[in-house]
C-alpha atoms as a PDB file:
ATOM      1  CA  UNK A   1     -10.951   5.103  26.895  1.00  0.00           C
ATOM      2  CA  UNK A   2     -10.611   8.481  29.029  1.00  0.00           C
ATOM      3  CA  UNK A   3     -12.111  11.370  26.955  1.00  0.00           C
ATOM      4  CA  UNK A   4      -8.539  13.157  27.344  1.00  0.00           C
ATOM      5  CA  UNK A   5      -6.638   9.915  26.895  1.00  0.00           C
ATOM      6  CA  UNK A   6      -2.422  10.291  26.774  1.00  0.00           C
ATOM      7  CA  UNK A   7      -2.534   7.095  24.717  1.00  0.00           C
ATOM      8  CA  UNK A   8      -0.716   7.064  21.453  1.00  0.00           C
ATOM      9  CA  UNK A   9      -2.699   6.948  18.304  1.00  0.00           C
ATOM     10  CA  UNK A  10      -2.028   5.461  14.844  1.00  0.00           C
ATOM     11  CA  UNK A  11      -4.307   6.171  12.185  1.00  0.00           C
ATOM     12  CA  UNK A  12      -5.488   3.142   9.671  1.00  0.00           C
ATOM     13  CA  UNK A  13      -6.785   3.630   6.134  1.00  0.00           C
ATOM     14  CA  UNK A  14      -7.865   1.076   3.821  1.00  0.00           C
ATOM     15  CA  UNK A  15      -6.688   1.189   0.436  1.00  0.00           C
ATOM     16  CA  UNK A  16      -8.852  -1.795  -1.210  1.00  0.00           C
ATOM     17  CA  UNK A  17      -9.566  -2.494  -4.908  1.00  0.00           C
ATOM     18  CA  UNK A  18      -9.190  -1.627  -8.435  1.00  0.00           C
ATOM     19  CA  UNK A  19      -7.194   1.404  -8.405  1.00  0.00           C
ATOM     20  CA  UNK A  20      -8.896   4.231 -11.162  1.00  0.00           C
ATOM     21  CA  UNK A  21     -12.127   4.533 -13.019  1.00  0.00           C
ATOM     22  CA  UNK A  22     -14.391   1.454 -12.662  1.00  0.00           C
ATOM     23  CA  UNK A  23     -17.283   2.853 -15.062  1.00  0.00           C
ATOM     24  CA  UNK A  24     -20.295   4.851 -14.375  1.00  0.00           C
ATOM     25  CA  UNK A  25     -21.992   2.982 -11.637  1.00  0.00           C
ATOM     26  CA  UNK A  26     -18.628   1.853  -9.460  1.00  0.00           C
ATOM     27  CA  UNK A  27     -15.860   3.518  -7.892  1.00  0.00           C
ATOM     28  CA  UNK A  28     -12.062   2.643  -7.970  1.00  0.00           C
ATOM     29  CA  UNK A  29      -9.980   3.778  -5.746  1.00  0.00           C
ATOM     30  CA  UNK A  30      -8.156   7.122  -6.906  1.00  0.00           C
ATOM     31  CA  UNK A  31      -7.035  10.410  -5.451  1.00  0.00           C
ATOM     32  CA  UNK A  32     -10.084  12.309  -5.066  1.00  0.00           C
ATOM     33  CA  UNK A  33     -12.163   9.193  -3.320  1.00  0.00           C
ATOM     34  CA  UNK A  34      -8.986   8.806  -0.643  1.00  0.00           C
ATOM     35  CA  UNK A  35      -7.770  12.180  -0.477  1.00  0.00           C
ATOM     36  CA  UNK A  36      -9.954  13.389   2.192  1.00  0.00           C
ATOM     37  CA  UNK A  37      -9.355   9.758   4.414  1.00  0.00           C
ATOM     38  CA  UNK A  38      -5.397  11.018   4.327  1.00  0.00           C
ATOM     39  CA  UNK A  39      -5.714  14.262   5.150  1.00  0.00           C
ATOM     40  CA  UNK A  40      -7.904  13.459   8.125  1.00  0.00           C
ATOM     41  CA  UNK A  41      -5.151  10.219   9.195  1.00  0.00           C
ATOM     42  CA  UNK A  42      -2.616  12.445   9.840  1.00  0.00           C
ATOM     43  CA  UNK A  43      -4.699  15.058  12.312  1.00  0.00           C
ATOM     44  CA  UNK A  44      -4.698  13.707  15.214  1.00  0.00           C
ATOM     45  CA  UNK A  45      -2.947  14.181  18.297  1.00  0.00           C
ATOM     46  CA  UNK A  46      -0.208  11.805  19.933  1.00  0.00           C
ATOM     47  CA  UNK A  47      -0.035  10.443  16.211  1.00  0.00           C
ATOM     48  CA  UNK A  48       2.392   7.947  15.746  1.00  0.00           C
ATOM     49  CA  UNK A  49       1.984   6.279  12.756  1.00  0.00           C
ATOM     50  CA  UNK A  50      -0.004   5.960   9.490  1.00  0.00           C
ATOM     51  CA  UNK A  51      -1.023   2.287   8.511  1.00  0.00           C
ATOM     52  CA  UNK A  52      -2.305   1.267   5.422  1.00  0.00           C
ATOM     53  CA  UNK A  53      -4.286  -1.517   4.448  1.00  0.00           C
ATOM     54  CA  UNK A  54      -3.779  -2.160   1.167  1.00  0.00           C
ATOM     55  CA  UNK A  55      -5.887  -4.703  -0.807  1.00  0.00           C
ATOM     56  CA  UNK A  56      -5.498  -4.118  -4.555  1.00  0.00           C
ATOM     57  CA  UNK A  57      -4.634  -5.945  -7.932  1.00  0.00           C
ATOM     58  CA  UNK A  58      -3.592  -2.880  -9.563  1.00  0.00           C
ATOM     59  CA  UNK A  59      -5.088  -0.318 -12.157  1.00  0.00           C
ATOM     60  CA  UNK A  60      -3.987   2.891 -13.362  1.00  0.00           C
ATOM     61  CA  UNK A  61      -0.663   4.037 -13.001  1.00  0.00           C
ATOM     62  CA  UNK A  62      -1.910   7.897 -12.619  1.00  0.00           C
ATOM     63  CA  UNK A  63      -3.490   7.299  -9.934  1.00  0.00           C
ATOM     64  CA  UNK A  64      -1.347   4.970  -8.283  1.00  0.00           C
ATOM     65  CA  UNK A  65       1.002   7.625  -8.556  1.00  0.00           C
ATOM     66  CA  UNK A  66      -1.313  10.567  -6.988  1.00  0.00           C
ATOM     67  CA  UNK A  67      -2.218   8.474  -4.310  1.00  0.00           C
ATOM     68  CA  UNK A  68       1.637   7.721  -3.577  1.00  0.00           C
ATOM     69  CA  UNK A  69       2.707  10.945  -3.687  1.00  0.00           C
ATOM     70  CA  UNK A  70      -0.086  12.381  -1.553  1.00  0.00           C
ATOM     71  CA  UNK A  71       0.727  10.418   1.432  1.00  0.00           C
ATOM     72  CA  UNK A  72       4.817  10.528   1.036  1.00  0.00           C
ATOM     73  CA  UNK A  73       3.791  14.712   0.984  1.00  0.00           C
ATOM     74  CA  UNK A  74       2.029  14.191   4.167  1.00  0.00           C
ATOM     75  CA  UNK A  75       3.995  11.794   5.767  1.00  0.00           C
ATOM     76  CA  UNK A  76       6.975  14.387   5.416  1.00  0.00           C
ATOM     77  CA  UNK A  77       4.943  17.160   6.151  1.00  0.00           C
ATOM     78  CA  UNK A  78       3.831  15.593   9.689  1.00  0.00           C
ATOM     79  CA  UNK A  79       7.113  13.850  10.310  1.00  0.00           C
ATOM     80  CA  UNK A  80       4.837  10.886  10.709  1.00  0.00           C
ATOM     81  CA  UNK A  81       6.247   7.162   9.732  1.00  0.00           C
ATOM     82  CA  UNK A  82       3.601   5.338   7.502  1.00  0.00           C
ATOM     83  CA  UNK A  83       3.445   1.547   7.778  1.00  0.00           C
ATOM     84  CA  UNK A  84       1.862  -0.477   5.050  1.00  0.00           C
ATOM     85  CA  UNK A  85       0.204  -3.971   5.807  1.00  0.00           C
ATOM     86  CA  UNK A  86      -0.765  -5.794   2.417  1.00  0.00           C
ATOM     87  CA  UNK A  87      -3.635  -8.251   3.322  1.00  0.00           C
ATOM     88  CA  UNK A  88      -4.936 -10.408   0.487  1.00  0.00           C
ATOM     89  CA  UNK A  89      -2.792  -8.757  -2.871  1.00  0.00           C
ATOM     90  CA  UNK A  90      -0.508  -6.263  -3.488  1.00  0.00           C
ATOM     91  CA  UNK A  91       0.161  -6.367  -6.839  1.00  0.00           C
ATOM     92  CA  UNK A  92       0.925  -3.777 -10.317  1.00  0.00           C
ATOM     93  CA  UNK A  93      -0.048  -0.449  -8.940  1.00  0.00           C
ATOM     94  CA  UNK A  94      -1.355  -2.116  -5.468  1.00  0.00           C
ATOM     95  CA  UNK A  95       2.663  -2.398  -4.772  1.00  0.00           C
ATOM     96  CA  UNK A  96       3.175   0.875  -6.020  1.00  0.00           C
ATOM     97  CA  UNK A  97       0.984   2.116  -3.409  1.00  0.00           C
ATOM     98  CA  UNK A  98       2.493   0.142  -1.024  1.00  0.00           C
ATOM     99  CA  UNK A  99       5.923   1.419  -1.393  1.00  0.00           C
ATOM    100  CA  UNK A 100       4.604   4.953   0.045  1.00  0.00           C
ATOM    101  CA  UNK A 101       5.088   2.915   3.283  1.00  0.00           C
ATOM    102  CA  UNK A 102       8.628   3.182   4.840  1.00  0.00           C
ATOM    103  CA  UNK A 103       7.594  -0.145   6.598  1.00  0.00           C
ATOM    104  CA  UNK A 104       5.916  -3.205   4.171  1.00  0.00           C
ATOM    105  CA  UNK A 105       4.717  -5.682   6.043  1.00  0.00           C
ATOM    106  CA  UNK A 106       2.350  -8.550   4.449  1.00  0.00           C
ATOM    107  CA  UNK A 107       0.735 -12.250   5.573  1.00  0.00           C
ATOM    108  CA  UNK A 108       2.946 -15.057   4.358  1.00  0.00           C
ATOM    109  CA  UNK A 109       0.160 -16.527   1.774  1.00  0.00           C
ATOM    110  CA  UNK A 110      -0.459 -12.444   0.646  1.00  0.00           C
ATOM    111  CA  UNK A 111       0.038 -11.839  -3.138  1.00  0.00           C
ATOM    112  CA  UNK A 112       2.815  -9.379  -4.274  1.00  0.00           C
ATOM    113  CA  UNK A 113       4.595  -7.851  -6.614  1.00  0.00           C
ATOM    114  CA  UNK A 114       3.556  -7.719 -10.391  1.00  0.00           C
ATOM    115  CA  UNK A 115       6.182  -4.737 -11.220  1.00  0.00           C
ATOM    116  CA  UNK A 116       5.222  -4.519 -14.802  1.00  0.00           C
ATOM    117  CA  UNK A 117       2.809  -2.885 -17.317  1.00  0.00           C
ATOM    118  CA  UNK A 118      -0.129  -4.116 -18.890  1.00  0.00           C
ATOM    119  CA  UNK A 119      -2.806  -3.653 -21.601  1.00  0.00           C
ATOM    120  CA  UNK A 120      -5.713  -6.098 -22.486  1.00  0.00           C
ATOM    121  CA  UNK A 121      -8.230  -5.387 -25.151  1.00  0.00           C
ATOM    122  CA  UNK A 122     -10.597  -7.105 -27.680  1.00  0.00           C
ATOM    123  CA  UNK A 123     -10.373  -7.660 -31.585  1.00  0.00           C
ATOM    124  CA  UNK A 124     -13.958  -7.392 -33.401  1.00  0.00           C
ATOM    125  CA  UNK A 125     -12.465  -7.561 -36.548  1.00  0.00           C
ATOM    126  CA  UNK A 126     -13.557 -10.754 -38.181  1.00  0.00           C
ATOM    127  CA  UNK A 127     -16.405 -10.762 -35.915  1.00  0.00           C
ATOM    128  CA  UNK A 128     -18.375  -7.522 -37.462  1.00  0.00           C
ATOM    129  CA  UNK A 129     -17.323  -9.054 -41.105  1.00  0.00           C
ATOM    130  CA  UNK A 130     -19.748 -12.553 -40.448  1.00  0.00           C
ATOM    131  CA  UNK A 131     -22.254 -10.580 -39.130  1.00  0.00           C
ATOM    132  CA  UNK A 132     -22.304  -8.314 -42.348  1.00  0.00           C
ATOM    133  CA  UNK A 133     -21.581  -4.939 -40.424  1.00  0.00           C
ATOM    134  CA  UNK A 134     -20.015  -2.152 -41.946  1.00  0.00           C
ATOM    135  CA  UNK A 135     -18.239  -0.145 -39.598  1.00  0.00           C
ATOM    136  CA  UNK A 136     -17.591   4.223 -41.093  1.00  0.00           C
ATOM    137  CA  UNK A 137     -14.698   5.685 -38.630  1.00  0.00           C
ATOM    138  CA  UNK A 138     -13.350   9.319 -40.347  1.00  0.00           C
ATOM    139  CA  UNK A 139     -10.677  11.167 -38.359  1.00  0.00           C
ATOM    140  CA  UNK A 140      -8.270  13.790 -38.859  1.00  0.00           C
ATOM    141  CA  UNK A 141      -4.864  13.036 -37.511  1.00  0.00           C
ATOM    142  CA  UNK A 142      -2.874   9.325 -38.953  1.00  0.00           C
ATOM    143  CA  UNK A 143      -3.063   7.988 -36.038  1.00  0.00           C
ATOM    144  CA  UNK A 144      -6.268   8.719 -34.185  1.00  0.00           C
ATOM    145  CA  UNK A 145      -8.078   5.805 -34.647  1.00  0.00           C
ATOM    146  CA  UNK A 146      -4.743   3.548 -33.228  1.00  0.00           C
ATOM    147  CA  UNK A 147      -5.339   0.181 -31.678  1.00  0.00           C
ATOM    148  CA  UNK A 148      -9.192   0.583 -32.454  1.00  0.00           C
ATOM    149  CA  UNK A 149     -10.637  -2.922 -31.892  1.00  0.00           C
ATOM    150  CA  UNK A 150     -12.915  -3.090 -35.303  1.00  0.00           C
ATOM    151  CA  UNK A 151      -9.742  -2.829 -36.721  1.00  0.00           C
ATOM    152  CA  UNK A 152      -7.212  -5.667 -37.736  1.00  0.00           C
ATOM    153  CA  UNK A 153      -4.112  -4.786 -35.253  1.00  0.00           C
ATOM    154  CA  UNK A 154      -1.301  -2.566 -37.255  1.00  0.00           C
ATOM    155  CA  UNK A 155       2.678  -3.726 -35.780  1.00  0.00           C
ATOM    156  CA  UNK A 156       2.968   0.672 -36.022  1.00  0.00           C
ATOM    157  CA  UNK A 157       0.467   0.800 -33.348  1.00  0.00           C
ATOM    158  CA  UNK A 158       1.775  -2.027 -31.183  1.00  0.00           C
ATOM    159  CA  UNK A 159       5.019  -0.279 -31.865  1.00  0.00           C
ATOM    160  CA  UNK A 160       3.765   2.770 -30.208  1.00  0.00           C
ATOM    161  CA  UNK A 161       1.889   1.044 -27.380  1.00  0.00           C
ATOM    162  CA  UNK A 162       4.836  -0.958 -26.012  1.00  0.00           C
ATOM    163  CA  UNK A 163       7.380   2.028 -26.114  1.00  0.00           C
ATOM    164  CA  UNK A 164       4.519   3.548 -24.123  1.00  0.00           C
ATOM    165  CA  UNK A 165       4.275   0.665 -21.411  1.00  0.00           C
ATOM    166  CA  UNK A 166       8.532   1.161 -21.622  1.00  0.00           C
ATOM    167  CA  UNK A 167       7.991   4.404 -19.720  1.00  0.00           C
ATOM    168  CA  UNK A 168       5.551   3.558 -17.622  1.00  0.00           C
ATOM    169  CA  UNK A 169       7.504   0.175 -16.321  1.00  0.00           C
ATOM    170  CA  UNK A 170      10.614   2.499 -16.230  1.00  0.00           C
ATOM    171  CA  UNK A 171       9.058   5.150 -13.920  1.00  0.00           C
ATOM    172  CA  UNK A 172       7.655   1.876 -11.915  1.00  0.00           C
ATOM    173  CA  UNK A 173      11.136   0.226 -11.638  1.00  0.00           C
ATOM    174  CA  UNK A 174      12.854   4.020 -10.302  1.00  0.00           C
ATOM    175  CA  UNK A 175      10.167   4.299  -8.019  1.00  0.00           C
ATOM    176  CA  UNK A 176      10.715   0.729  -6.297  1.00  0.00           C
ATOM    177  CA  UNK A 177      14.527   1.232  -6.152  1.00  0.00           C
ATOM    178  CA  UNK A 178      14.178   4.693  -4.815  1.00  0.00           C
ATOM    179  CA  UNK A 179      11.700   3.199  -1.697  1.00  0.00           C
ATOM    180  CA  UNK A 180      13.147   0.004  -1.624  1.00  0.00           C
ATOM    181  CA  UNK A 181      16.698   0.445  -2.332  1.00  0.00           C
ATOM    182  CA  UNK A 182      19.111  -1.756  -0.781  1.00  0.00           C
ATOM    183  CA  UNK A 183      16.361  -4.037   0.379  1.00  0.00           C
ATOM    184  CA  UNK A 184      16.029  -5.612  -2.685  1.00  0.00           C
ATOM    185  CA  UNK A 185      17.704  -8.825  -2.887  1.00  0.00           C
ATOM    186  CA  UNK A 186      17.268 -10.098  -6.615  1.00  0.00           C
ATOM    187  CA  UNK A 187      18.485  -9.203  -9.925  1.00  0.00           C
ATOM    188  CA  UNK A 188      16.447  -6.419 -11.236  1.00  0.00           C
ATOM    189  CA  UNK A 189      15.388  -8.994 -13.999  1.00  0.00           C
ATOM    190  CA  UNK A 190      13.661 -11.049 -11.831  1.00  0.00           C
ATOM    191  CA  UNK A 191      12.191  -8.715  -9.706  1.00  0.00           C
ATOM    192  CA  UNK A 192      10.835  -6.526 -12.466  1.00  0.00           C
ATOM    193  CA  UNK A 193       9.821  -9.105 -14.892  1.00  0.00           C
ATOM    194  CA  UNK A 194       5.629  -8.732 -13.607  1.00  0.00           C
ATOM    195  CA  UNK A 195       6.278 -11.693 -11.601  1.00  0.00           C
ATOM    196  CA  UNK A 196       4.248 -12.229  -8.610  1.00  0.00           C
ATOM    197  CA  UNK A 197       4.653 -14.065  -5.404  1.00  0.00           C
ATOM    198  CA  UNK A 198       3.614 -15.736  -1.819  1.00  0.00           C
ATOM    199  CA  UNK A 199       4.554 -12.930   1.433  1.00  0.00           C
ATOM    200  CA  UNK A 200       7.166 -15.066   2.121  1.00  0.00           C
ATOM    201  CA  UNK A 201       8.905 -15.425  -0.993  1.00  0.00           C
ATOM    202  CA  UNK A 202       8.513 -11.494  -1.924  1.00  0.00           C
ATOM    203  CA  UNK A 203      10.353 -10.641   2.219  1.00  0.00           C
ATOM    204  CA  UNK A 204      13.264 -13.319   0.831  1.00  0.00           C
ATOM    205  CA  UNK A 205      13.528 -10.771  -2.080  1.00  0.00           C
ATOM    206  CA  UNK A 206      13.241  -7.664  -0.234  1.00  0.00           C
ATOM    207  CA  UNK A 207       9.966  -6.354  -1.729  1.00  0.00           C
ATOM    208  CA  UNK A 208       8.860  -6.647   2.017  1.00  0.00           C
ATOM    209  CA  UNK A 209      10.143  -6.105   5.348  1.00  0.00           C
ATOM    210  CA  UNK A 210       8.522  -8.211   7.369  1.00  0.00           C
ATOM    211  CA  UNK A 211       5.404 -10.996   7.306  1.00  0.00           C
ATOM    212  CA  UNK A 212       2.977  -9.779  10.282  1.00  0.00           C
ATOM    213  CA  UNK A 213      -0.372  -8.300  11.079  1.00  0.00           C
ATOM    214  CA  UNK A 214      -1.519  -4.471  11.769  1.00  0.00           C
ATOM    215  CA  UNK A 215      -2.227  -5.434  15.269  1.00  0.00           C
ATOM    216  CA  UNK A 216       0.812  -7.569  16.322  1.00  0.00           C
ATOM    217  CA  UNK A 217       3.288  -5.132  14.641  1.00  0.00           C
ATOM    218  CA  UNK A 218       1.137  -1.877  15.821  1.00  0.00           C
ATOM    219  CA  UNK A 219       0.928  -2.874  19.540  1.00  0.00           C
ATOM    220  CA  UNK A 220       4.494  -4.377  19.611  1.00  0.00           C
ATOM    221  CA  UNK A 221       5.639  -0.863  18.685  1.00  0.00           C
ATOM    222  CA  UNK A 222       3.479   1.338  20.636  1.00  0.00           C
ATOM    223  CA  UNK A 223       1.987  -0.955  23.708  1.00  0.00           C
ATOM    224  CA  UNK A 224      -1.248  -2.478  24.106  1.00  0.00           C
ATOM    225  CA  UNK A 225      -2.805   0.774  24.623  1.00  0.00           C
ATOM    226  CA  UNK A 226      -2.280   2.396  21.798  1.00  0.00           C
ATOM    227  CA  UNK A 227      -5.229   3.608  20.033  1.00  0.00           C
ATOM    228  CA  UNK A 228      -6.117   2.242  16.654  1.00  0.00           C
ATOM    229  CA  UNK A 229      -8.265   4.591  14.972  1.00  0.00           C
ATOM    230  CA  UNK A 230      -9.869   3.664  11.326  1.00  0.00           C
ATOM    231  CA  UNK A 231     -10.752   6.495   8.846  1.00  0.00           C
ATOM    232  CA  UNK A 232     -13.753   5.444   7.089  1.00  0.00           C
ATOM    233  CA  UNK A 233     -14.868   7.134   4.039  1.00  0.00           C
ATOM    234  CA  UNK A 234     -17.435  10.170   5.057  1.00  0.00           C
ATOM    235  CA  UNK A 235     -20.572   9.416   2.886  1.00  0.00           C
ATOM    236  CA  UNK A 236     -23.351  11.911   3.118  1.00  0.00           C
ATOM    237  CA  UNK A 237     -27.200  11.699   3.656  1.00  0.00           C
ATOM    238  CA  UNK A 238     -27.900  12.706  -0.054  1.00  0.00           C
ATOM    239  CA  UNK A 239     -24.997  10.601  -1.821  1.00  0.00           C
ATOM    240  CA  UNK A 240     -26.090   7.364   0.331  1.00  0.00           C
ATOM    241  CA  UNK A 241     -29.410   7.774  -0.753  1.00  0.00           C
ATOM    242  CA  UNK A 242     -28.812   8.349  -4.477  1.00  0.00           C
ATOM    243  CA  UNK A 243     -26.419   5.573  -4.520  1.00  0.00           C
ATOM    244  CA  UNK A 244     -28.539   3.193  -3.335  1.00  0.00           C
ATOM    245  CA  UNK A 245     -31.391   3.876  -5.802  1.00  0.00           C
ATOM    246  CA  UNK A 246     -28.911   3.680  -8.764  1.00  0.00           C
ATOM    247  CA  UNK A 247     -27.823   0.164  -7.760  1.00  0.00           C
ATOM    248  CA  UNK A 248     -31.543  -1.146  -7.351  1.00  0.00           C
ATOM    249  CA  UNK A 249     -32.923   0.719 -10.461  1.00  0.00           C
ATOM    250  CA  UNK A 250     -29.786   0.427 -12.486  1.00  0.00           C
ATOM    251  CA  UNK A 251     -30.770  -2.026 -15.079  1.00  0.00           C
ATOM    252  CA  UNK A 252     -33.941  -0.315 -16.034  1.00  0.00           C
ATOM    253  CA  UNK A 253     -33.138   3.523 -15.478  1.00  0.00           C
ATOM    254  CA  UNK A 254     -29.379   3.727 -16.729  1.00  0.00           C
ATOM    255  CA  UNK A 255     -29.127   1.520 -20.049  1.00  0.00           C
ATOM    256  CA  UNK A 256     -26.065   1.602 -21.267  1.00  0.00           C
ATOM    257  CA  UNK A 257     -24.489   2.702 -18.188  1.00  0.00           C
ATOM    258  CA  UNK A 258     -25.479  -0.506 -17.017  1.00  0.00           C
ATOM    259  CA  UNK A 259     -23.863  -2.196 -19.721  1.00  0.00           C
ATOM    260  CA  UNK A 260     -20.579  -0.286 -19.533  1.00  0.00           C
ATOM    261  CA  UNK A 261     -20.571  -1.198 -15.868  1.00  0.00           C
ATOM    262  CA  UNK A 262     -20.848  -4.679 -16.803  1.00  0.00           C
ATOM    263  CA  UNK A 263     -18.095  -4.346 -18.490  1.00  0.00           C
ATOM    264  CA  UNK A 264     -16.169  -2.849 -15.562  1.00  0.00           C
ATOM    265  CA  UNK A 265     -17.134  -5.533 -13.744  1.00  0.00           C
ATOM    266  CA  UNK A 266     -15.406  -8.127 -16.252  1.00  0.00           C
ATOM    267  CA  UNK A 267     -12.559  -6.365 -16.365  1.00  0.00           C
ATOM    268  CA  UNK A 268     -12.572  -5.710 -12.308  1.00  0.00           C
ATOM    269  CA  UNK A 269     -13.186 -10.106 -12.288  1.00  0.00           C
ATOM    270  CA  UNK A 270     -10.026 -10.449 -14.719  1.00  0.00           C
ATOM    271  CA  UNK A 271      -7.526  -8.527 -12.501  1.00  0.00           C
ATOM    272  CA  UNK A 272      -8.381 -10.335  -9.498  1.00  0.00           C
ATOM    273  CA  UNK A 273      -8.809 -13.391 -11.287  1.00  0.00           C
ATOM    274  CA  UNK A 274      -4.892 -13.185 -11.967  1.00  0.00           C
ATOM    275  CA  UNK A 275      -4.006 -13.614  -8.686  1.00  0.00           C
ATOM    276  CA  UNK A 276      -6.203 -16.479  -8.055  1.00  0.00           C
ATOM    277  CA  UNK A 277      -9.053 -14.104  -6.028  1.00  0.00           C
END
């Protein structure tokens, strides 16, 4: 490629995994790991487009939402159309980060949708009775010790939780009919139900526009000499070094980090585990 090439450019960043805090030893994606791969995707000159390869079960809604609303503020702010390409699952807060794309396109046997909310926990209850462990919680405020697992589960709490997950789904639901609009083709109770389902079946509903790769949409748009440009994550010297040593010496020098990032990693297994990944 000429160093002063006339070519046009479109920028690709990958937007793969369990979206928020993964523990201590493991990143998620969120806004401050991404932010500085968006900024840099829509620099360059002769930019066309922003694509987005999104490969995520979901995770938090905050920072689903930061993430969306960073790029939709840079996509305006560059004039710069941003196509999304869903590769294995885009699903729960994965779709929500898809929708910052004005285009969707996915592979027919990709994994979409999920528009709901969820929360999974643990009860230790009965456990800590048969072991003979007495558990001393003191707290000021009723309700600061709500949905704690030791505890047998109170129908005020779940109360609580669910009207919760109610706001959440509702600001998920405005946010897919405000990107997706008259491209939906389903009743809203179907499509926000936290069903999931094949490419195919979610471009027959509308949650998609089209079922098609980065490359064969990208080039089809632009010409075969467009140039594809990835924006890798900038990792320096001192952080590669240090994060090496804390995977090999992790069980021995971190303790219970290690064990909360166990943990992580169970709960990271569940939420791809849904989707049959």
């Amino acid at each position: 490629m000429p160093l002063f090439s006339s070519a046009p450019v479109v920028t690709v960043v990958r937007l793969q995994g369990i979206i928020g805090s993964l523990g201590p030893l493991r990143r998620g994606l969120s806004l401050r790991g991404v932010a500085g791969q968006l900024e840099r995707a829509f620099k360059p000159k002769r930019l066309k487009a922003v694509a987005l390869a999104i490969s995520s079960p979901g995770g938090s809604p905050v920072q689903s939402a930061l993430i969306f609303r960073r790029i939709r503020q840079l996509a305006r702010k560059k004039d710069v159309p941003v196509l999304v390409f869903i590769e294995e699952v885009a699903a729960s807060g994965g779709y929500w980060l898809a929708c910052a794309g004005d285009e969707i396109y996915a592979d027919e046997n990709s994994i979409v949708g999920s528009i709901g909310v969820i929360s999974a926990s643990f009860g230790f209850s009965e456990a800590i009775k048969r072991l003979g462990i007495e558990r001393r919680v003191h707290t000021a405020g009723e309700n600061k010790a709500a949905l704690d697992p030791f505890l047998p589960e109170d129908p005020h709490d779940i109360s609580r939780l669910k009207a919760i997950q109610a706001d959440v789904h509702e600001s998920f639901k405005t946010l897919v009919r405000s990107r997706r609009g008259k491209k939906l083709r389903a009743a809203e109770d179907q499509l926000f139900n936290g069903d999931f389902w094949t490419g195919r079946r979610a471009h027959e509903l509308g949650l998609i526009d089209g079922l098609a790769d980065m490359r064969a949409v990208i080039t089809d748009r632009f010409g075969q000499d467009v140039r594809i440009m990835p924006m890798g994550e900038r990792v320096g010297w001192l952080r590669r070094r240090l994060g090496v040593r804390a995977e090999r010496e992790a069980p021995e020098m971190l303790g219970t980090n290690f064990a909360a990032g166990l943990v992580a990693t169970l709960e990271e297994r569940f939420l791809w585990s849904r989707f049959g990944l």
